[in-house]
C-alpha atoms as a PDB file:
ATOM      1  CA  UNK A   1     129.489-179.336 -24.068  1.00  0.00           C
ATOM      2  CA  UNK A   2     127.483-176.869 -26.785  1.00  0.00           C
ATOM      3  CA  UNK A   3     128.387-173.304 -26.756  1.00  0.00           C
ATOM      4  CA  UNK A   4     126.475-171.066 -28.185  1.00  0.00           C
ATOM      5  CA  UNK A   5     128.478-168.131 -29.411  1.00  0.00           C
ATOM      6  CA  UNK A   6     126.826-164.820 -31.255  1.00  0.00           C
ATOM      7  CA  UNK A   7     129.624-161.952 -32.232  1.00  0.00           C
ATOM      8  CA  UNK A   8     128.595-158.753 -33.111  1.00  0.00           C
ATOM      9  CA  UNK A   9     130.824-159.307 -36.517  1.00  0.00           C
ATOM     10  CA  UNK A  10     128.904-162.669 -36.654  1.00  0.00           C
ATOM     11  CA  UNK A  11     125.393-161.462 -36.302  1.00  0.00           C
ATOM     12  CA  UNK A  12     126.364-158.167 -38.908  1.00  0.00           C
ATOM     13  CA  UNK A  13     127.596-160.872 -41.435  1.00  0.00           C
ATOM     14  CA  UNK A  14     124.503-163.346 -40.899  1.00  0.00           C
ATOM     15  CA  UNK A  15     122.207-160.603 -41.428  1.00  0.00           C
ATOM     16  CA  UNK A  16     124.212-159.016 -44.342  1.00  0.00           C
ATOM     17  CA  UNK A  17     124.130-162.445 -45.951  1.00  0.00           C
ATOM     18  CA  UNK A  18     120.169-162.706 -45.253  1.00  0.00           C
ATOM     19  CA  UNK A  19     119.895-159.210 -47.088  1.00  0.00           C
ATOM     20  CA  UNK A  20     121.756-160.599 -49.822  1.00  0.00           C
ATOM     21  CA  UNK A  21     119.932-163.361 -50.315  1.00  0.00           C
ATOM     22  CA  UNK A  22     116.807-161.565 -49.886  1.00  0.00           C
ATOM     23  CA  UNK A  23     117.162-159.260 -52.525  1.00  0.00           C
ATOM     24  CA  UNK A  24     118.387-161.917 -55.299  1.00  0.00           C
ATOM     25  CA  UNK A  25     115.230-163.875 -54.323  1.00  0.00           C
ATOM     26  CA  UNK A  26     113.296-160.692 -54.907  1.00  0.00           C
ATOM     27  CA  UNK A  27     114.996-159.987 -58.460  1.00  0.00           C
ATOM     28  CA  UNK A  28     114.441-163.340 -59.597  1.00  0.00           C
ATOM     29  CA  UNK A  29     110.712-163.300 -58.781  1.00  0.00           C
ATOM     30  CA  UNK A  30     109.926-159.767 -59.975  1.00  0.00           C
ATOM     31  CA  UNK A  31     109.013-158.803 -63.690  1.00  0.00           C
ATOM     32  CA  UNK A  32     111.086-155.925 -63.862  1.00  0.00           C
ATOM     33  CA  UNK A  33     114.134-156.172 -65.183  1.00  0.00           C
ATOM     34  CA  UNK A  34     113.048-154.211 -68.780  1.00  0.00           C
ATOM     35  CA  UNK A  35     111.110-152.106 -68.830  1.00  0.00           C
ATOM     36  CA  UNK A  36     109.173-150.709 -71.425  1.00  0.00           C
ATOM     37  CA  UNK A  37     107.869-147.321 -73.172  1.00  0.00           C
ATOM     38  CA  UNK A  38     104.698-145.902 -71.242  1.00  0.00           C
ATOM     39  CA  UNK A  39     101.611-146.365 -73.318  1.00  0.00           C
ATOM     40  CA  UNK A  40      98.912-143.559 -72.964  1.00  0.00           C
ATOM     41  CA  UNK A  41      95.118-145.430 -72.483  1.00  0.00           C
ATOM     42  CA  UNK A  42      92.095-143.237 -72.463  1.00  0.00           C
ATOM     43  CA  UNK A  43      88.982-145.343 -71.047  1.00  0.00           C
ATOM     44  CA  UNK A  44      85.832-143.637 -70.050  1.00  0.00           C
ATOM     45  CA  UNK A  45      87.370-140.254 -70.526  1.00  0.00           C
ATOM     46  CA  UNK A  46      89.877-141.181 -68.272  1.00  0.00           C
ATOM     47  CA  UNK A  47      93.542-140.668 -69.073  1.00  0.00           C
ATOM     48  CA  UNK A  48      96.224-143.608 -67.703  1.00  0.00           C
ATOM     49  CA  UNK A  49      99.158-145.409 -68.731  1.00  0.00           C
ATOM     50  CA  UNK A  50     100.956-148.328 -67.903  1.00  0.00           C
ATOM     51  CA  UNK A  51     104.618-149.182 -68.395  1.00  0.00           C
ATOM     52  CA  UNK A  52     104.986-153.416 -70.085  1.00  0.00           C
ATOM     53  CA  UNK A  53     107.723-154.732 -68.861  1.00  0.00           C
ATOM     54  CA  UNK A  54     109.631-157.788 -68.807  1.00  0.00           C
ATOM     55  CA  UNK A  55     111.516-159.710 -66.087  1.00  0.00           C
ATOM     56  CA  UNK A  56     114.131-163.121 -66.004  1.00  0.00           C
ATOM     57  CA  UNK A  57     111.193-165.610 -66.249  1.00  0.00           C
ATOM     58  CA  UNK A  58     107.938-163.683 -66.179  1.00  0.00           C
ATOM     59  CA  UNK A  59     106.492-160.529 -67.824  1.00  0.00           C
ATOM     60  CA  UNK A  60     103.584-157.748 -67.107  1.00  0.00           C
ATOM     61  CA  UNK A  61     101.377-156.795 -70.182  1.00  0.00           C
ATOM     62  CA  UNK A  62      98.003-154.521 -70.769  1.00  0.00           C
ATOM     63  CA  UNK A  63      95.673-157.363 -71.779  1.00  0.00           C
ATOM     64  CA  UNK A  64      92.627-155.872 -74.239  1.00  0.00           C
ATOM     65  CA  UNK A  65      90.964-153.876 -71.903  1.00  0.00           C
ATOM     66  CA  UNK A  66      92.022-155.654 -68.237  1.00  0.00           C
ATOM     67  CA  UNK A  67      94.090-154.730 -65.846  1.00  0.00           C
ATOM     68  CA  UNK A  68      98.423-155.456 -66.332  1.00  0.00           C
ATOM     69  CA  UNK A  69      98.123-159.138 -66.529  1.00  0.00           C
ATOM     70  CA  UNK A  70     101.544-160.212 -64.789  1.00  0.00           C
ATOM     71  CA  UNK A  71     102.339-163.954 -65.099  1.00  0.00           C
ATOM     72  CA  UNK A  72     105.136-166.006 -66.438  1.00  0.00           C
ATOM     73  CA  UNK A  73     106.239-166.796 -69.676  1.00  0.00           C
ATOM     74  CA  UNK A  74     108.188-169.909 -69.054  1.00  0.00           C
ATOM     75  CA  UNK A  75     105.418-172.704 -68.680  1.00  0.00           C
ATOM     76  CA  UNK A  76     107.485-175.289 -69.205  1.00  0.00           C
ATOM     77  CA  UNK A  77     110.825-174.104 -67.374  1.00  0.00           C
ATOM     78  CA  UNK A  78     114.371-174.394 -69.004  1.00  0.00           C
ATOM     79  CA  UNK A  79     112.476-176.703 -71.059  1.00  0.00           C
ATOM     80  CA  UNK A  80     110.127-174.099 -72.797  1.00  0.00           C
ATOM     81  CA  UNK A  81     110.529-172.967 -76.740  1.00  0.00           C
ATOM     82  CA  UNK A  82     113.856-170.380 -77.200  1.00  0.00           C
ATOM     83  CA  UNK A  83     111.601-168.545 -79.312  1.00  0.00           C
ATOM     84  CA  UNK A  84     109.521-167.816 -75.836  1.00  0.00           C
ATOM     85  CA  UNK A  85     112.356-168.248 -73.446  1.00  0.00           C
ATOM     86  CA  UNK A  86     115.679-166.830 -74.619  1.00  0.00           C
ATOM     87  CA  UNK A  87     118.569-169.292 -74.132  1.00  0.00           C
ATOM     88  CA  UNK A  88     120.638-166.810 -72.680  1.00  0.00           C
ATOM     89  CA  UNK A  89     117.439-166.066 -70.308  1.00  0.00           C
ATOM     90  CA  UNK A  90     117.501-169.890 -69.333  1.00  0.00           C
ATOM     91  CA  UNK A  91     121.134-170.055 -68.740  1.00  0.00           C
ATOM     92  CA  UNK A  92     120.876-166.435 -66.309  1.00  0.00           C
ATOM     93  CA  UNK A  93     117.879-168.171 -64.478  1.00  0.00           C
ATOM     94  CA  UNK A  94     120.073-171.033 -64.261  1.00  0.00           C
ATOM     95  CA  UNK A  95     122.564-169.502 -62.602  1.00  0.00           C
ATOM     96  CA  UNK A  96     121.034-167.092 -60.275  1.00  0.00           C
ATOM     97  CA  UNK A  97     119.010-169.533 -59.207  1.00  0.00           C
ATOM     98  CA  UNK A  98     121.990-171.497 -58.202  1.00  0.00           C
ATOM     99  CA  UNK A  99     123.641-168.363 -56.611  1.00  0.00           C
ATOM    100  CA  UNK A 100     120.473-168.008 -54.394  1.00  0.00           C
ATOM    101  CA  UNK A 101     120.627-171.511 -53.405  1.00  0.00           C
ATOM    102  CA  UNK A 102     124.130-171.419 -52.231  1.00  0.00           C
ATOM    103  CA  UNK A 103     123.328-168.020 -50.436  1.00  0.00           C
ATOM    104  CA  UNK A 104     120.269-169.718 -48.759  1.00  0.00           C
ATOM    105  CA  UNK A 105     122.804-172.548 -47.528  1.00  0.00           C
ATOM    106  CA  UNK A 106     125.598-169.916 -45.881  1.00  0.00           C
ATOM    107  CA  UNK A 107     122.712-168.439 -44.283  1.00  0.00           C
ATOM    108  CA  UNK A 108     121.196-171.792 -42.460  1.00  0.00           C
ATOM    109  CA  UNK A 109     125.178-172.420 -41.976  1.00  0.00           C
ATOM    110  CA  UNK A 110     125.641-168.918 -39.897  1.00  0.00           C
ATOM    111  CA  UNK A 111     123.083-170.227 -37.939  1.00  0.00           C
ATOM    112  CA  UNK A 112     123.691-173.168 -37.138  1.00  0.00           C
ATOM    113  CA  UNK A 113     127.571-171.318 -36.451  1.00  0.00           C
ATOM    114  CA  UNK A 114     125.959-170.664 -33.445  1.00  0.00           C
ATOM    115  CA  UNK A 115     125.846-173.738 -31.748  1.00  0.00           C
ATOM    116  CA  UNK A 116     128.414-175.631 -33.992  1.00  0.00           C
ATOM    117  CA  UNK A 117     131.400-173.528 -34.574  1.00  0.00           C
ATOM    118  CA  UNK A 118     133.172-176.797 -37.126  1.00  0.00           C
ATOM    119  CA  UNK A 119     132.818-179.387 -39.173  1.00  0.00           C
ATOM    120  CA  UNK A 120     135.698-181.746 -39.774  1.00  0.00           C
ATOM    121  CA  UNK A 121     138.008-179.286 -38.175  1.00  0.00           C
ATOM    122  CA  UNK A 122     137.081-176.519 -40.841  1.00  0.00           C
ATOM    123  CA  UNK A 123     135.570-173.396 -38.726  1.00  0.00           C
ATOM    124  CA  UNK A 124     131.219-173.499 -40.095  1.00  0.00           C
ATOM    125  CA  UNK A 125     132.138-169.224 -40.816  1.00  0.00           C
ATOM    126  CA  UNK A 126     135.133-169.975 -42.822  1.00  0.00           C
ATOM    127  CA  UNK A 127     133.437-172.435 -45.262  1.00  0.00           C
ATOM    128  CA  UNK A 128     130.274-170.682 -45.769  1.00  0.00           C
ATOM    129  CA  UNK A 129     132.256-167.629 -46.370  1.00  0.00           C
ATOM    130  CA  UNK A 130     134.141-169.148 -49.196  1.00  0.00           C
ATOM    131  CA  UNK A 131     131.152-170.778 -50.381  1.00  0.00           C
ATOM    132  CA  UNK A 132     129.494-167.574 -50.677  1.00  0.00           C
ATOM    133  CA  UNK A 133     132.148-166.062 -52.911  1.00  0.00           C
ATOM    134  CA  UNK A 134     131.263-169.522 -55.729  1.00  0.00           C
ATOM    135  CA  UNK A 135     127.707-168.370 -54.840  1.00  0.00           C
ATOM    136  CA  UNK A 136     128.499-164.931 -56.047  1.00  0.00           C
ATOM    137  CA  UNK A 137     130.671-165.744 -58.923  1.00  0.00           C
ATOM    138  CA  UNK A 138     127.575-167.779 -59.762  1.00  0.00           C
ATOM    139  CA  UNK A 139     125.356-164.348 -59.731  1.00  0.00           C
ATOM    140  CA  UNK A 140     128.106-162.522 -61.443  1.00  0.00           C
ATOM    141  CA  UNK A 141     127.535-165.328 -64.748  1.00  0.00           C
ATOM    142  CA  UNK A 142     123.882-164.836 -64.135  1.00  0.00           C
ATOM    143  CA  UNK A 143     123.665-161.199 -64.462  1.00  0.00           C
ATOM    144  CA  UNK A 144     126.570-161.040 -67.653  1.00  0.00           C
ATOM    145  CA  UNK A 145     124.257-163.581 -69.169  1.00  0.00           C
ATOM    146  CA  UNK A 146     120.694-161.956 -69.191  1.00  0.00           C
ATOM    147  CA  UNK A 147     121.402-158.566 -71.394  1.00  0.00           C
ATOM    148  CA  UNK A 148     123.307-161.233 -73.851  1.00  0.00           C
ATOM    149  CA  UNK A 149     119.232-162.074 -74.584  1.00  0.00           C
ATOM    150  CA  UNK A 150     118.110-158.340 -75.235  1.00  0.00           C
ATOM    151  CA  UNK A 151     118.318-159.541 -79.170  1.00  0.00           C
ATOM    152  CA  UNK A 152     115.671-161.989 -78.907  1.00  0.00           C
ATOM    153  CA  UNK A 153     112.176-161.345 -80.665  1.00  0.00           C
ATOM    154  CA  UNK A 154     110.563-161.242 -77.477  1.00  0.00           C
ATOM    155  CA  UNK A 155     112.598-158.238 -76.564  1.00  0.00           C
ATOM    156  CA  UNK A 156     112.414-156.743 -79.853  1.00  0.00           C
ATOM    157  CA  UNK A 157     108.344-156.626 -79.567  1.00  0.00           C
ATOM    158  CA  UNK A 158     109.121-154.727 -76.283  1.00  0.00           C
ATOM    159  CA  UNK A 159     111.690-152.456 -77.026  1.00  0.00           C
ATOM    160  CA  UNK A 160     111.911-151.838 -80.804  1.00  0.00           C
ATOM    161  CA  UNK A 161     114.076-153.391 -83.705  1.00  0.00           C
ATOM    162  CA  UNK A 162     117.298-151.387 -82.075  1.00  0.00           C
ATOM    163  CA  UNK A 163     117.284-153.614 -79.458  1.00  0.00           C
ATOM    164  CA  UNK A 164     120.307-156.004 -79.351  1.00  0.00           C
ATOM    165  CA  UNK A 165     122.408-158.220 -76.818  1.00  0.00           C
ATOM    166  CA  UNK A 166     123.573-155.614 -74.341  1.00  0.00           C
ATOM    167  CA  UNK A 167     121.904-153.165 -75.891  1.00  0.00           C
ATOM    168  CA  UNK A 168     118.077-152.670 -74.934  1.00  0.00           C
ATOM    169  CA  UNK A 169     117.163-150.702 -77.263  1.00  0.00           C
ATOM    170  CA  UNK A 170     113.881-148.510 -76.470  1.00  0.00           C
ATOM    171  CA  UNK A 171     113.281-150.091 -73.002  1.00  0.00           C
ATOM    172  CA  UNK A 172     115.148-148.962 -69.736  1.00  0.00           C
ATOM    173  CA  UNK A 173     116.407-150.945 -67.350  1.00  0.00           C
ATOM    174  CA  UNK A 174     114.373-151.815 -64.618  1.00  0.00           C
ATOM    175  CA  UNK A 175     114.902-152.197 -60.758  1.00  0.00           C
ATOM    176  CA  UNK A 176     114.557-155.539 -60.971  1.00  0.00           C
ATOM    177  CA  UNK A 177     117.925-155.559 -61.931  1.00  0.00           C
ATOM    178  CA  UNK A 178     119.836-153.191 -59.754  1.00  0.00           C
ATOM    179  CA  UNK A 179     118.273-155.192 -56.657  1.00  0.00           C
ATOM    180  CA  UNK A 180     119.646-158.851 -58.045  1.00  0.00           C
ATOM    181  CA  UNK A 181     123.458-156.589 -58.794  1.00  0.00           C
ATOM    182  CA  UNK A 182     123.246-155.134 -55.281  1.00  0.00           C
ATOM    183  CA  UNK A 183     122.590-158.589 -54.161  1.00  0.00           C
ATOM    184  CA  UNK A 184     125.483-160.282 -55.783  1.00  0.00           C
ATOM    185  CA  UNK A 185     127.628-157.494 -54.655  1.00  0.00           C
ATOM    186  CA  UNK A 186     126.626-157.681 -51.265  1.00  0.00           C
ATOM    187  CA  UNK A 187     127.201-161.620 -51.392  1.00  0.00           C
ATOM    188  CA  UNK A 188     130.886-160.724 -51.537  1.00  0.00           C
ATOM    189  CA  UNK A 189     131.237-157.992 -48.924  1.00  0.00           C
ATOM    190  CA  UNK A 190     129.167-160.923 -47.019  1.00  0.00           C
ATOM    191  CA  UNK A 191     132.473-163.411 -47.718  1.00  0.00           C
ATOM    192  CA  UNK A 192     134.474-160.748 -46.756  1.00  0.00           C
ATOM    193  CA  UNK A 193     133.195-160.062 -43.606  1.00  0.00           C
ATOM    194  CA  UNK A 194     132.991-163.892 -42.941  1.00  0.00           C
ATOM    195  CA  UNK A 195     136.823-164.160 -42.137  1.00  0.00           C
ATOM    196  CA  UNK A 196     136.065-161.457 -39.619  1.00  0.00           C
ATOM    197  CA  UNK A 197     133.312-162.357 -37.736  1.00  0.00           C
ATOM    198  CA  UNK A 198     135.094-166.375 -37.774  1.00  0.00           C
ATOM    199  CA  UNK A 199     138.207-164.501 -35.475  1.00  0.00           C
ATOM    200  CA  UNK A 200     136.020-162.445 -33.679  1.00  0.00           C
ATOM    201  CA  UNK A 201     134.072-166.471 -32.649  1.00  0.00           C
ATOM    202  CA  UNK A 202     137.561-167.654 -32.393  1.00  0.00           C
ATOM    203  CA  UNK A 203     138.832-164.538 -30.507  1.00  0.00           C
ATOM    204  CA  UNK A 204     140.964-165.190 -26.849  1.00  0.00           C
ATOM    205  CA  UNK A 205     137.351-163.124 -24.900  1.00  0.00           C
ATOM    206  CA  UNK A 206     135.338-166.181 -26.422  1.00  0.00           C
ATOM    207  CA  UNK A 207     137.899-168.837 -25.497  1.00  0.00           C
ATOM    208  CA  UNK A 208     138.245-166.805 -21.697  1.00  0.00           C
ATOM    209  CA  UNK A 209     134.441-166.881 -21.233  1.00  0.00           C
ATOM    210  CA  UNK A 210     134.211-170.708 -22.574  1.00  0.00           C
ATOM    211  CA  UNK A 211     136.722-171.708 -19.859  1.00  0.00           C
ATOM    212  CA  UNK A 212     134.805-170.441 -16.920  1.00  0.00           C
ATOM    213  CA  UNK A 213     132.047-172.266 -18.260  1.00  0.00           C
ATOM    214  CA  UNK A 214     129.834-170.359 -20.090  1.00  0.00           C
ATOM    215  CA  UNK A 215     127.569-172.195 -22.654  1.00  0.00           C
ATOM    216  CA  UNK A 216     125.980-168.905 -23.682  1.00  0.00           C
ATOM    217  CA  UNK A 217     128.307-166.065 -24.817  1.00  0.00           C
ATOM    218  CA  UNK A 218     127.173-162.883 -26.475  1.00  0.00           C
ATOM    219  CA  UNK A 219     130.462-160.352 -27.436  1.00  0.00           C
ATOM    220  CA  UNK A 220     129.907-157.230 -28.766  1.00  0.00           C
END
């Protein structure tokens, strides 16, 4: 018989972990992890600037007289030049990339917790949670590794000749980053919370309920 068995702890940690994965996807994708000085443009009398800027894979320049041209730098993947592609940018890609695949699995796995509570005797809560935590040791690499590339010549075009590995020189950081760090972070309380929610699925009101036959139990 299939139960189907939804915990208040389990559905906070399910959506916690789709947060998490959320806003790593969103750091990855968006070019703003440096960002650049403003730069003052005066075009038909009219005053504007625009701030360049810089994320893990893709960047967002003033092109001549168009509009920010946003696109990424990395044509060929890992596999493009070092001198356009920092190593240490490859490696962070690499590895947050990896961190948001692992999130993406927990997340299908507190799903399908719903309906399958193990697999090969191991509870489905208890093994995404501790596959979340290599997930967010994963991130953790990722995120040490990118300012390790803030020496490379494409940064130094951005933010001046004082810009070195952990040390960004003219630019600021962007938001970019702060959403990927809150994301990692959050992958942890996420594996946390995990060994919570899998007592409250394996609490003695779930096994009650399941013995007088319910296939559908919701518990606060």
């Amino acid at each position: 018989m299939c139960y189907v068995i939804i915990t208040g702890r389990s559905l906070a940690w399910l959506l916690l972990s789709v947060v998490a994965f959320m806003l790593i996807l969103t750091g990855i994708m968006t070019p703003k992890w440096l960002l650049g000085q403003p730069v003052l443009l005066n075009e038909n009398n009219v005053t504007s600037f625009y701030i360049p800027s810089v994320g893990i894979y893709n960047r967002c320049l003033r092109m001549k007289n168009d509009n920010n041209n946003c696109a990424s730098f990395s044509f060929y993947g890992l596999a493009t030049q070092d001198s356009i592609y920092p190593k240490p940018w490859k490696a962070a890609m690499f590895f947050l990339s990896l961190c948001a695949a692992v999130q993406f699995s927990t997340v299908l796995g507190g799903v399908l917790a719903c309906c399958v509570q193990a697999v090969f005797k191991k509870s489905v809560i208890s093994l995404a949670g501790a596959t979340q935590s290599l997930g967010g040791l994963f991130g953790v690499l990722g995120l040490l590794l990118y300012p390790w590339g803030w020496g490379a010549d494409r940064v130094k075009r951005l933010c001046g000749e004082y810009s070195e590995p952990y040390i960004p020189g003219d630019c600021s950081i962007g938001w970019a980053f702060f959403a990927t760090s809150t994301g990692v972070a959050l992958v942890f309380l996420a594996s946390a919370l995990s060994k919570t929610a899998d007592k409250a699925a394996n609490s003695d009101k779930v096994q009650f309920q399941m013995d007088e036959g319910k296939q559908l139990i919701c518990i606060a």
